[in-house]
Protein backbone atom coordinates (compact mmCIF):
# COMPACT_ATOMS: atom_id res chain seq x y z
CA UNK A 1 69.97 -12.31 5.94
CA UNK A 2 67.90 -12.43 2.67
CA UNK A 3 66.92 -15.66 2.68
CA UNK A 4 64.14 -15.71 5.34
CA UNK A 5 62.97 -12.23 3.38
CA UNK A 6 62.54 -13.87 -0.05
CA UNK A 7 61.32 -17.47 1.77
CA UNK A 8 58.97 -15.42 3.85
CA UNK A 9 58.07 -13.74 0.08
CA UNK A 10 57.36 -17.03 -1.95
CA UNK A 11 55.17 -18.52 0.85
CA UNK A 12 53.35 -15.30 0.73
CA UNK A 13 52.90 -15.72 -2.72
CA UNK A 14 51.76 -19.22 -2.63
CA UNK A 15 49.24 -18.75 -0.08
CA UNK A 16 47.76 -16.15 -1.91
CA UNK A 17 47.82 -18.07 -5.33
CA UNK A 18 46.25 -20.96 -3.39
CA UNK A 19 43.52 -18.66 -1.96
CA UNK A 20 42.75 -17.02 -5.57
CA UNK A 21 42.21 -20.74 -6.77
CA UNK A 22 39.77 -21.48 -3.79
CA UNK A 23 37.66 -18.87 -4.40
CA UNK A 24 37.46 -19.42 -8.18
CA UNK A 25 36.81 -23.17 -7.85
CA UNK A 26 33.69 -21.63 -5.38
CA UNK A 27 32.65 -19.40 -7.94
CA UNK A 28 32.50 -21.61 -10.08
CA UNK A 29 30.51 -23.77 -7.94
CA UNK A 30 27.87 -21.13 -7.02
CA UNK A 31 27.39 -20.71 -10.75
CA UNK A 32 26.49 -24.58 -10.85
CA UNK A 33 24.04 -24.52 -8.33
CA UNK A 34 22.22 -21.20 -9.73
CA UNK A 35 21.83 -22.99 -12.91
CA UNK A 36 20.62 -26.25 -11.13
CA UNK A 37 18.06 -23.81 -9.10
CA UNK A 38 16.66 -21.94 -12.35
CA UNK A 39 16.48 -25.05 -13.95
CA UNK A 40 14.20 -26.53 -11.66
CA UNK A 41 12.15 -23.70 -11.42
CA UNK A 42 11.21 -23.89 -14.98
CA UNK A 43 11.75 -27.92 -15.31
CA UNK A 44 7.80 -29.31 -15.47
CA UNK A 45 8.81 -32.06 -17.58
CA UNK A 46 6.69 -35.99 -16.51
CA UNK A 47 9.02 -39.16 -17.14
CA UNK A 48 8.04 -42.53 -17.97
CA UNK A 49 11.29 -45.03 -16.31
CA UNK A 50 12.05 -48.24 -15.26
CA UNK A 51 13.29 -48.37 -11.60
CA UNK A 52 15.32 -50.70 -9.66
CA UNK A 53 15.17 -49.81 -6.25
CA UNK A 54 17.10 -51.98 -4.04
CA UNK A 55 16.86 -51.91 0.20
CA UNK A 56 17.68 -54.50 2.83
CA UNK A 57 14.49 -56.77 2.74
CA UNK A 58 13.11 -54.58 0.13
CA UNK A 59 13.83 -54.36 -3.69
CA UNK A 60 11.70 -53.23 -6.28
CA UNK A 61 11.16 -53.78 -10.22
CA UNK A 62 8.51 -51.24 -11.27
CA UNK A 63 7.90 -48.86 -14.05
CA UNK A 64 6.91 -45.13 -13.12
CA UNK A 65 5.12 -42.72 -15.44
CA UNK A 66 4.98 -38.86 -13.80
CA UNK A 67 1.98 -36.80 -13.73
CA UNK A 68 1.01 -33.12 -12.32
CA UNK A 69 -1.10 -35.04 -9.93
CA UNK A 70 0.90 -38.01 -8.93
CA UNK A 71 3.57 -40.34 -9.85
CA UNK A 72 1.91 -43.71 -10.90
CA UNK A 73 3.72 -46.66 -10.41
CA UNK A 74 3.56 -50.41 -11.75
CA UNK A 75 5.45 -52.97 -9.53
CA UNK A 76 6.50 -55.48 -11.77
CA UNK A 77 8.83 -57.51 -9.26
CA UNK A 78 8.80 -57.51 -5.19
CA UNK A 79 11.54 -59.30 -4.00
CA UNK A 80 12.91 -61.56 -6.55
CA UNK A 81 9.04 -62.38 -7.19
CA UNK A 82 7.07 -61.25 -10.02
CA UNK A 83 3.15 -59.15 -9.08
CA UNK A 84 0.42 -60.38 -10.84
CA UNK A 85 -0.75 -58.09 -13.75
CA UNK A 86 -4.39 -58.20 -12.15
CA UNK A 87 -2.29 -56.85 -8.60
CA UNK A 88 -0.12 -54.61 -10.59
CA UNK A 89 -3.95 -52.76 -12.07
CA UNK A 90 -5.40 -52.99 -8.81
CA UNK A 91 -2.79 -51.06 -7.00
CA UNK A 92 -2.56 -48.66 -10.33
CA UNK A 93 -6.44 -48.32 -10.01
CA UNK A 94 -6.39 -47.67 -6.06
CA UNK A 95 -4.07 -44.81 -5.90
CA UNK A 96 -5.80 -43.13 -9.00
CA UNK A 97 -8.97 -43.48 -6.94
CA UNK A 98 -7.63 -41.92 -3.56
CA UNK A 99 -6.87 -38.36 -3.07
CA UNK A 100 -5.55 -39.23 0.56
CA UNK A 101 -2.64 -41.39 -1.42
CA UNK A 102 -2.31 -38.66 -3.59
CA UNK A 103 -2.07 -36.02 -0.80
CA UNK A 104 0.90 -38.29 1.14
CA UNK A 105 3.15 -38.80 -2.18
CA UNK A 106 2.70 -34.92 -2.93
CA UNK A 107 3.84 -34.15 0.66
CA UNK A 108 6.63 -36.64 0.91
CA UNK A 109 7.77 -35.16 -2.35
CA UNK A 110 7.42 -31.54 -1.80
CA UNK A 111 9.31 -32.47 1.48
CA UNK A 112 12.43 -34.74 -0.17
CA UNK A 113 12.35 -31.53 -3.37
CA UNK A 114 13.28 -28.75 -0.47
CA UNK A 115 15.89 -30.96 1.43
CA UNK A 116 17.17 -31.53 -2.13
CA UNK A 117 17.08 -27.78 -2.52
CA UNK A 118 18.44 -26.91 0.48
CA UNK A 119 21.45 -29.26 0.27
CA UNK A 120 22.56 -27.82 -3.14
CA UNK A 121 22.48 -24.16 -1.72
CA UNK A 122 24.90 -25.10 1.07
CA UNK A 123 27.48 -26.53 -1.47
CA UNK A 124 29.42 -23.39 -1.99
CA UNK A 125 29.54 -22.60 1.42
CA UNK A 126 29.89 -25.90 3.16
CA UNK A 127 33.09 -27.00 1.83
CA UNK A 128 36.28 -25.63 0.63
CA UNK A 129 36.59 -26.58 -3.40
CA UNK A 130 39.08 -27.71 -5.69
CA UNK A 131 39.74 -28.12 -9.42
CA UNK A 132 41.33 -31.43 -10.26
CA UNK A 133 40.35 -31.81 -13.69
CA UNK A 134 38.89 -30.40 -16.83
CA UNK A 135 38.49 -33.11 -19.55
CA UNK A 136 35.64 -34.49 -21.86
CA UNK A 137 33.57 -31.12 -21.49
CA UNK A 138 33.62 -31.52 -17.64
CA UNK A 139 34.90 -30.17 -14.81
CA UNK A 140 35.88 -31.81 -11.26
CA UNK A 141 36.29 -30.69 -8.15
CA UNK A 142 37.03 -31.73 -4.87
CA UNK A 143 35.46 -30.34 -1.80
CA UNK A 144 36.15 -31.18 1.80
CA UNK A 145 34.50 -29.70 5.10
CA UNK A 146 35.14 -26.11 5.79
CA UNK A 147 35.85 -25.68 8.93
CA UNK A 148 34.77 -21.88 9.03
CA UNK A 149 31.00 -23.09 8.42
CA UNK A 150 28.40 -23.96 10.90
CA UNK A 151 25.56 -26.39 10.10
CA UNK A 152 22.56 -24.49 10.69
CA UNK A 153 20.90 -28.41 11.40
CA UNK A 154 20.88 -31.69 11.88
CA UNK A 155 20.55 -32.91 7.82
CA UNK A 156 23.74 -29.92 7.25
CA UNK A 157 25.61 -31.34 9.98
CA UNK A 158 25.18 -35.09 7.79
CA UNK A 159 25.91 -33.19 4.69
CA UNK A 160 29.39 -31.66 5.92
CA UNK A 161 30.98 -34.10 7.64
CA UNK A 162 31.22 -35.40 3.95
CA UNK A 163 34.23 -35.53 1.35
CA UNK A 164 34.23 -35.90 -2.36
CA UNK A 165 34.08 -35.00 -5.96
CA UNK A 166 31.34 -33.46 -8.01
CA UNK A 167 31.64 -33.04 -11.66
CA UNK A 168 30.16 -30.59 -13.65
CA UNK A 169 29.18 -30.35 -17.60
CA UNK A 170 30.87 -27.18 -18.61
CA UNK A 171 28.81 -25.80 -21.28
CA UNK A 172 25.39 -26.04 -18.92
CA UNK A 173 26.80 -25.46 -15.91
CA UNK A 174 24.40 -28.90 -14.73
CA UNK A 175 25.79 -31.44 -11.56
CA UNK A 176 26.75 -34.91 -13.11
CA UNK A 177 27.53 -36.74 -10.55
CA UNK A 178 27.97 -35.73 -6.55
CA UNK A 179 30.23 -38.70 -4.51
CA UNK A 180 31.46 -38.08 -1.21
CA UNK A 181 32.46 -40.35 1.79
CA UNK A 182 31.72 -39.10 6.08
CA UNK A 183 34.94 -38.79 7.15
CA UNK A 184 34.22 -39.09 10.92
CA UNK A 185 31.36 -40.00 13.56
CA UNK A 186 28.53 -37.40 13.82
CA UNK A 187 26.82 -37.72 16.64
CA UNK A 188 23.68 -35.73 17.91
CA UNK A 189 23.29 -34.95 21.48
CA UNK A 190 25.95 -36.53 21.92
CA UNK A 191 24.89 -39.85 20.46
CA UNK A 192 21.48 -39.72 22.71
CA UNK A 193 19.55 -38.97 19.41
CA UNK A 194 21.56 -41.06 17.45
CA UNK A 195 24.91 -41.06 15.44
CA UNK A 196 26.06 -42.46 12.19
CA UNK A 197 29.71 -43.71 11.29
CA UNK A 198 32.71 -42.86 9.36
CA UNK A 199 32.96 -44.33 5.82
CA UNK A 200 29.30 -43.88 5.01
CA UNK A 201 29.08 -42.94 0.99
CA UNK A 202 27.40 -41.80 -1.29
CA UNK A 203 27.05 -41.55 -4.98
CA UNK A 204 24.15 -39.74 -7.08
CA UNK A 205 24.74 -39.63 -11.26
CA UNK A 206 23.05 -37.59 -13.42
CA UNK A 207 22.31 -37.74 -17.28
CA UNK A 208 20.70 -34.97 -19.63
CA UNK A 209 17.88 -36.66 -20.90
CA UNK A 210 16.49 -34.53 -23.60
CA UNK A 211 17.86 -30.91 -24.60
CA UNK A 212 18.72 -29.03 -20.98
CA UNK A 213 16.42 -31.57 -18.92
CA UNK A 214 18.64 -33.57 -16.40
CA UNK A 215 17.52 -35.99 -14.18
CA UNK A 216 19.13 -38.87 -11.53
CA UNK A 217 19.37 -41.74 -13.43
CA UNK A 218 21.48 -43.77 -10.25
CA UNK A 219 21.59 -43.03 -6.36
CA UNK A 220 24.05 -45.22 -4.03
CA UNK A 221 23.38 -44.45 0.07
CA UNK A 222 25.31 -47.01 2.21
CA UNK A 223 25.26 -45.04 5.64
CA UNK A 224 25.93 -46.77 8.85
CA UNK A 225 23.68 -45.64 11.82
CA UNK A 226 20.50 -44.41 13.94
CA UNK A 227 19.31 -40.78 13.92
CA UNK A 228 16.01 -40.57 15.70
CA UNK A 229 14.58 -37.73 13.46
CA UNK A 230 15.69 -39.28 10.01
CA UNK A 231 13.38 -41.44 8.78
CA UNK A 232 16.00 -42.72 5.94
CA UNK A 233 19.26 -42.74 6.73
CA UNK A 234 21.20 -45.58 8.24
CA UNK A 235 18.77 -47.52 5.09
CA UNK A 236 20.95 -49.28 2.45
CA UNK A 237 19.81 -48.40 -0.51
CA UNK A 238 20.74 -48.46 -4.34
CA UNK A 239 18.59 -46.81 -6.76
CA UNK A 240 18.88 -47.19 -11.01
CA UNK A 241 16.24 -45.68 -13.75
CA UNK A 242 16.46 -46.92 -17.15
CA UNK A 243 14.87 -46.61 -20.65
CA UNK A 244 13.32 -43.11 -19.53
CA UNK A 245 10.97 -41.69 -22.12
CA UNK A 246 9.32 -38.23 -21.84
CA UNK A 247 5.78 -37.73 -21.43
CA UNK A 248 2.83 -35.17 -22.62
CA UNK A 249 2.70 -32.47 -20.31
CA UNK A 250 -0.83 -32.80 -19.48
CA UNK A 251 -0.55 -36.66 -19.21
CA UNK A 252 -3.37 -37.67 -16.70
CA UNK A 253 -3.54 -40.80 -14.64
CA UNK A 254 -5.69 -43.16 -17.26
CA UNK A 255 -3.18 -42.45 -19.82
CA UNK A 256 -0.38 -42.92 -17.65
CA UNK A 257 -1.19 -46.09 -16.46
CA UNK A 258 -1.99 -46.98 -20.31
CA UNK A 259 1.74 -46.55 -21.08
CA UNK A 260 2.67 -48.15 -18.03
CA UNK A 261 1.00 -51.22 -19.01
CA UNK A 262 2.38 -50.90 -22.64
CA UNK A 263 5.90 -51.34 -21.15
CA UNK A 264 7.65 -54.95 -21.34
C-alpha cells in the first residue's frame, strides 16, 4: 500500500522541480528584456551599413548612414540593376530637401520602435520558457505559447501563436538571436479580416557592434497570409546589414550623404 504513497510523492516532487525551473528560466528572461529596454533608452548611437533587403518583386542594394533627423539612404542596386550615381544624389538630395519625407520615415519608425517595444515586454509573459543550453557565454531557451495568457491584440495574438529559441549573451544580459515558427492558423474574425498559416518563421540575429551597442545585423520573415490591418505581414522578406561603421553623434544630412558616397 506504499507504493501509490511514495509514486504519488516523486511526481509531487517532479512537478514542483519542473515548476521552480519555469519560473527561473522566466526570470531570467525578464532580466533580458529590462536590459534590452534600458539599453535603448540610453542607445543614441547613428550607423553607417550596407543593406540587402530582399522582397518578392523588390530587392534592394543600398548603403544607409543614420542621423537624429533621418536615415539617409543610397540605393546602389534595384532589382538586379545598378542606379545611376547622378539618381542615387538626386534621391539623396530630395529627401534632405523635404521635411514631409522626413516627417513619414520618423513616423513609420517611431511606429515599427513601439511594436518592437511592445513585443519584447510580452516575452516573459507570453510563453512558458526553457533552458536548453548554456555554452560559449550564452544561454538558450525555448519558449512555447502559454496557454494561461491572453493577447491583448491582434500583433500579440501573431506573436504567440509562435515557437522557438532565443539566445542570450550572459554577461550583458542582450537578445542574440529570436527564431520561432506559428505553430497553427490564426485567424481574425474568424478569417473575415484575414488569417495567416502554420509554419510561418522567423529569424532576427543580433551582433554587439561596439562596446554594449547591439544592433540587427539579419531579419528572415517568411509568413504565409492576409491580415487586413497589417500592412507587412504575409511579405517575404530577408533582410542583411554589413560592414557597419559608427557615426558622429551630431552627423547631419550633408555629411552623411558625404560618407555614403565615399562607400564602394
Amino acid at each position: 500500500m506504499r507504493k501509490p504513497v511514495q509514486l504519488l510523492a516523486i511526481a509531487v516532487s517532479i512537478a514542483g522541480s519542473l515548476r521552480a525551473h519555469a519560473q527561473d528560466a522566466r526570470q531570467f528572461v525578464e532580466k533580458a528584456v529590462q536590459a534590452e529596454l534600458d539599453a535603448d533608452d540610453a542607445d543614441h548611437s547613428h550607423w553607417l551599413y550596407f543593406e540587402v533587403d530582399r522582397k518578392p518583386g523588390d530587392s534592394l542594394k543600398q548603403w544607409v548612414a543614420q542621423t537624429a533627423d533621418g536615415n539617409v539612404i543610397r540605393v546602389v542596386e534595384r532589382n538586379g540593376q545598378p542606379v545611376a550615381e547622378q539618381e542615387q544624389r538626386s534621391r539623396m538630395d530630395s529627401f534632405a530637401g523635404s521635411t514631409s519625407e522626413q516627417d513619414k520615415q520618423r513616423r513609420g519608425e517611431r511606429h515599427d520602435g513601439e511594436q518592437a517595444e511592445e513585443m519584447v515586454r510580452t516575452l516573459p509573459k507570453a510563453f512558458i520558457w526553457t533552458k536548453i543550453s548554456d555554452e560559449n557565454g550564452n544561454t538558450t531557451l525555448h519558449f512555447r505559447p502559454d496557454p494561461e495568457f491572453h493577447p491583448p491584440n491582434y500583433e500579440e495574438r501573431v506573436f504567440a501563436a509562435m515557437e522557438g529559441d532565443m539566445t542570450v549573451n550572459d554577461e550583458q544580459h542582450r537578445i542574440v538571436s529570436l527564431k520561432g515558427t506559428m505553430i497553427h492558423d490564426v485567424k481574425f474574425a474568424g478569417g473575415l479580416l484575414g488569417y495567416l498559416q502554420a509554419g510561418g518563421t522567423f529569424d532576427v540575429e543580433r551582433r554587439e557592434t561596439a562596446k554594449g551597442l547591439w544592433q540587427i545585423v539579419e531579419s528572415h520573415i517568411h509568413i504565409q497570409g492576409r491580415a487586413l490591418f497589417f500592412k507587412n505581414i504575409g511579405e517575404q522578406e530577408d533582410d542583411v546589414k554589413t560592414k557597419l561603421k559608427q557615426l558622429p553623434d551630431n552627423i547631419n544630412f550633408a555629411q552623411a550623404e558625404k560618407d555614403l558616397l565615399a562607400q564602394r
